[in-house]
Each structure stands twice: as structure tokens, then as C-alpha cells.
Protein backbone atom coordinates (compact mmCIF):
# COMPACT_ATOMS: atom_id res chain seq x y z
CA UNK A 1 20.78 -1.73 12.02
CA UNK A 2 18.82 -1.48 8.61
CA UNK A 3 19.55 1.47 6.76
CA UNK A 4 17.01 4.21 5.64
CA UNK A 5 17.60 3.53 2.17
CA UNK A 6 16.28 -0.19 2.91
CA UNK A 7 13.50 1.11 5.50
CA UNK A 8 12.03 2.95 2.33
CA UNK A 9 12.07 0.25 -0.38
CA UNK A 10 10.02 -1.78 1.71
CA UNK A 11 7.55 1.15 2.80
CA UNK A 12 7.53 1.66 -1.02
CA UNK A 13 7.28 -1.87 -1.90
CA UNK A 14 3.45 -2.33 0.37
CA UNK A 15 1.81 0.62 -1.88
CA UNK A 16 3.55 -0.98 -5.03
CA UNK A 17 2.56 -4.38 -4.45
CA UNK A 18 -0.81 -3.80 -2.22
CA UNK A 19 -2.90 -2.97 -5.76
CA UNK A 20 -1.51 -6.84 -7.33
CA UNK A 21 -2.07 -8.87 -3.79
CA UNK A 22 -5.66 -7.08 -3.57
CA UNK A 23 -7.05 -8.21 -6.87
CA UNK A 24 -4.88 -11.36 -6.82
CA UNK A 25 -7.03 -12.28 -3.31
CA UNK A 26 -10.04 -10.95 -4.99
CA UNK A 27 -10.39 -13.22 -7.66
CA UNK A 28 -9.10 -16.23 -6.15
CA UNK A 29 -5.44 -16.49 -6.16
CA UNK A 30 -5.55 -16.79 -9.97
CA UNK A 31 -3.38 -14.05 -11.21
CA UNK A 32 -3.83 -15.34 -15.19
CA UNK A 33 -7.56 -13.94 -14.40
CA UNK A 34 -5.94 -10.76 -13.05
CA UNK A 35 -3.88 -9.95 -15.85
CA UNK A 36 -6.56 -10.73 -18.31
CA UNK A 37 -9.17 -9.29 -16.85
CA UNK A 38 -7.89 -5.93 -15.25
CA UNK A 39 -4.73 -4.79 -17.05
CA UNK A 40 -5.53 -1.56 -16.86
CA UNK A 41 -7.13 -1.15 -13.44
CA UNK A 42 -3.86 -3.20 -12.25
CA UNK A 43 -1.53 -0.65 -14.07
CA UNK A 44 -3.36 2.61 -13.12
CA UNK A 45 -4.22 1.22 -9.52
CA UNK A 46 -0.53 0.56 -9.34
CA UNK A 47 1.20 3.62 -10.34
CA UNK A 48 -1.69 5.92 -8.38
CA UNK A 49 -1.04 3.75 -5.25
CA UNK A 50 3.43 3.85 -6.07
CA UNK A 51 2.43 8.04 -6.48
CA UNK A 52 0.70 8.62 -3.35
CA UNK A 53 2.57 6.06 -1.50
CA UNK A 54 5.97 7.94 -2.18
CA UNK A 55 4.32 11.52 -1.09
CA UNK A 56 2.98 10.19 2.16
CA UNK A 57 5.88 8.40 2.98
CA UNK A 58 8.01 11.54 2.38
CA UNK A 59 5.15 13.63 4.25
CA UNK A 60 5.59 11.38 7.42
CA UNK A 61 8.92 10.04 7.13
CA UNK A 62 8.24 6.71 8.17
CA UNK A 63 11.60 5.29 6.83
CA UNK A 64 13.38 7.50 9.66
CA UNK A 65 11.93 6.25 12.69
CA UNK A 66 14.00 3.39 14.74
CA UNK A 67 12.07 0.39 14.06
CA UNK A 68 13.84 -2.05 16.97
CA UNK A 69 11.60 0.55 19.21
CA UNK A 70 8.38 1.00 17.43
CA UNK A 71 5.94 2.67 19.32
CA UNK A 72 2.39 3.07 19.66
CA UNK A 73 2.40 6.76 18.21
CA UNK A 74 4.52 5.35 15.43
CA UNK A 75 1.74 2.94 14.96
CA UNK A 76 -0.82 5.73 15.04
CA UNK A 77 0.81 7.24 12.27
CA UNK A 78 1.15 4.67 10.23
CA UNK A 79 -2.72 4.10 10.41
CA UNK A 80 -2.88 7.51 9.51
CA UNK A 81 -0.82 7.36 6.45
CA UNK A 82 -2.57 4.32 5.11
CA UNK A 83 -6.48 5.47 5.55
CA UNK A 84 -5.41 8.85 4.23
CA UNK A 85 -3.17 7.26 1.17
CA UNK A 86 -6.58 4.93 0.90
CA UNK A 87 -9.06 8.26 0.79
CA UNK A 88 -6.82 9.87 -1.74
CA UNK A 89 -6.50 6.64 -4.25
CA UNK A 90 -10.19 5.83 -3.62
CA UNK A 91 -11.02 9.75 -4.99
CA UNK A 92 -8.84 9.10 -7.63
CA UNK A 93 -9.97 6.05 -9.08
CA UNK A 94 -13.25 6.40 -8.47
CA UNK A 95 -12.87 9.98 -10.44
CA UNK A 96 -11.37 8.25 -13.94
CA UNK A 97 -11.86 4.56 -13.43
CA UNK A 98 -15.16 4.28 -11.47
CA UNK A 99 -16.73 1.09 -13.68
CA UNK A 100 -13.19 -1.00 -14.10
CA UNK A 101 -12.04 -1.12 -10.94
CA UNK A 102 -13.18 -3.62 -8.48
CA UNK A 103 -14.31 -2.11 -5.23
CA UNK A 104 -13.17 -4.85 -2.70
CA UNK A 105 -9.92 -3.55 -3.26
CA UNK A 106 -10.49 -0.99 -1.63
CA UNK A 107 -11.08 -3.17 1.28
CA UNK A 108 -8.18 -5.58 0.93
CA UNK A 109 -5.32 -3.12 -0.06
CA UNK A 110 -4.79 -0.65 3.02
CA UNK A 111 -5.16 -3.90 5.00
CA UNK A 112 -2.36 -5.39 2.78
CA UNK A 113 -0.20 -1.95 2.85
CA UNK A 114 -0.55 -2.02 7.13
CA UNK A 115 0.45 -5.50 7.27
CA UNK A 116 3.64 -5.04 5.07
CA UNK A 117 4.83 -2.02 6.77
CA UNK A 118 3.97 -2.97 10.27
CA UNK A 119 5.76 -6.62 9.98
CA UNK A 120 8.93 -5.95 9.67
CA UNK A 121 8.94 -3.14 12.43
CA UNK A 122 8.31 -6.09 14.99
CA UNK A 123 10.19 -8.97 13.52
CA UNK A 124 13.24 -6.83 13.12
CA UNK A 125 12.51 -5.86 16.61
């Protein structure tokens, strides 16, 4: 049985890494371009996505839930933290960073955040 304490890094580790694998994909899979070319939108869009990660995560408490027996409603609400994590970082960078921050990643990262949180609920299972 995987502890809670575990559980949460890696629900805190898809918002903290989703912002890096979204440009990373975006500019294809050269991450010298990525650091060059968006330092800041890959700090900010990291920390705002680490921020709002760690309140919805605390709001829903996915890092409680038995993940040998995920369910459908615990899929559900997953989904439902990610698009609403998504609306709240896409209001916030659009607010202070609308011209530097690429706007497929806005595409690519609640895809990426899903797929890291929902993976190791089934292979664990």
C-alpha cells in the first residue's frame, strides 16, 4: 500500500512538471529552445500551475482515495480538478503574461496533468 505522503508528491509532481513537458512538446522536444526562449513563461507557468495544483489537490483530496480501487466518480473528479486547475491558470496567465506565453499549452498541459495522475491509479492497481 502506497502511503498518502507518496500519493501527493506525485499528484504534485503532474502540475509541477505539466508546464516543462507542454512547452518541451511544443517546440519539438528541444528543451535548449525552451529554456532560451521562455524562461520566464516556464518559471511563472510553473509556480502558478505548483500554486493551484497544491489548493485543488487539498480542496479534493485526491491523495486520500484508495487507488488499487479507482473508480469512475474518482475519475470524474479528477477531470474536474484538472479543467478547473486549467480555467484558473489560463485566467491567470492570460491576466499578466498574455503575449509570452504560448497558447498550445494550454492544450497540452491538463492533458499531461490527467495522464500523470490517472497512470499510476491503474498500474498500481
Amino acid at each position: 500500500m502506497i502511503s498518502t505522503r507518496i500519493k501527493f508528491i506525485i499528484d504534485f509532481l503532474a502540475f509541477f512538471f505539466a508546464t516543462v513537458i507542454a512547452l518541451w512538446l511544443r517546440l519539438d522536444l528541444n528543451i535548449f529552445t525552451v529554456i532560451n526562449r521562455y524562461q520566464g513563461a516556464l518559471f511563472w507557468g510553473t509556480v502558478v500551475h505548483s500554486i493551484l495544483g497544491l489548493f485543488f489537490i487539498f480542496y479534493y483530496q485526491t491523495f486520500r482515495q484508495i487507488w488499487r480501487y479507482t473508480s469512475f466518480r474518482e475519475i470524474i473528479q479528477l477531470i474536474k480538478l484538472v479543467l478547473l486547475e486549467t480555467v484558473f491558470f489560463i485566467a491567470f496567465i492570460l491576466l499578466f503574461f498574455r503575449g509570452t506565453f504560448p497558447r498550445s499549452v494550454f492544450l497540452l498541459s491538463p492533458i499531461i496533468i490527467f495522464g500523470i495522475m490517472i497512470i499510476p491509479r491503474f498500474a498500481i492497481g
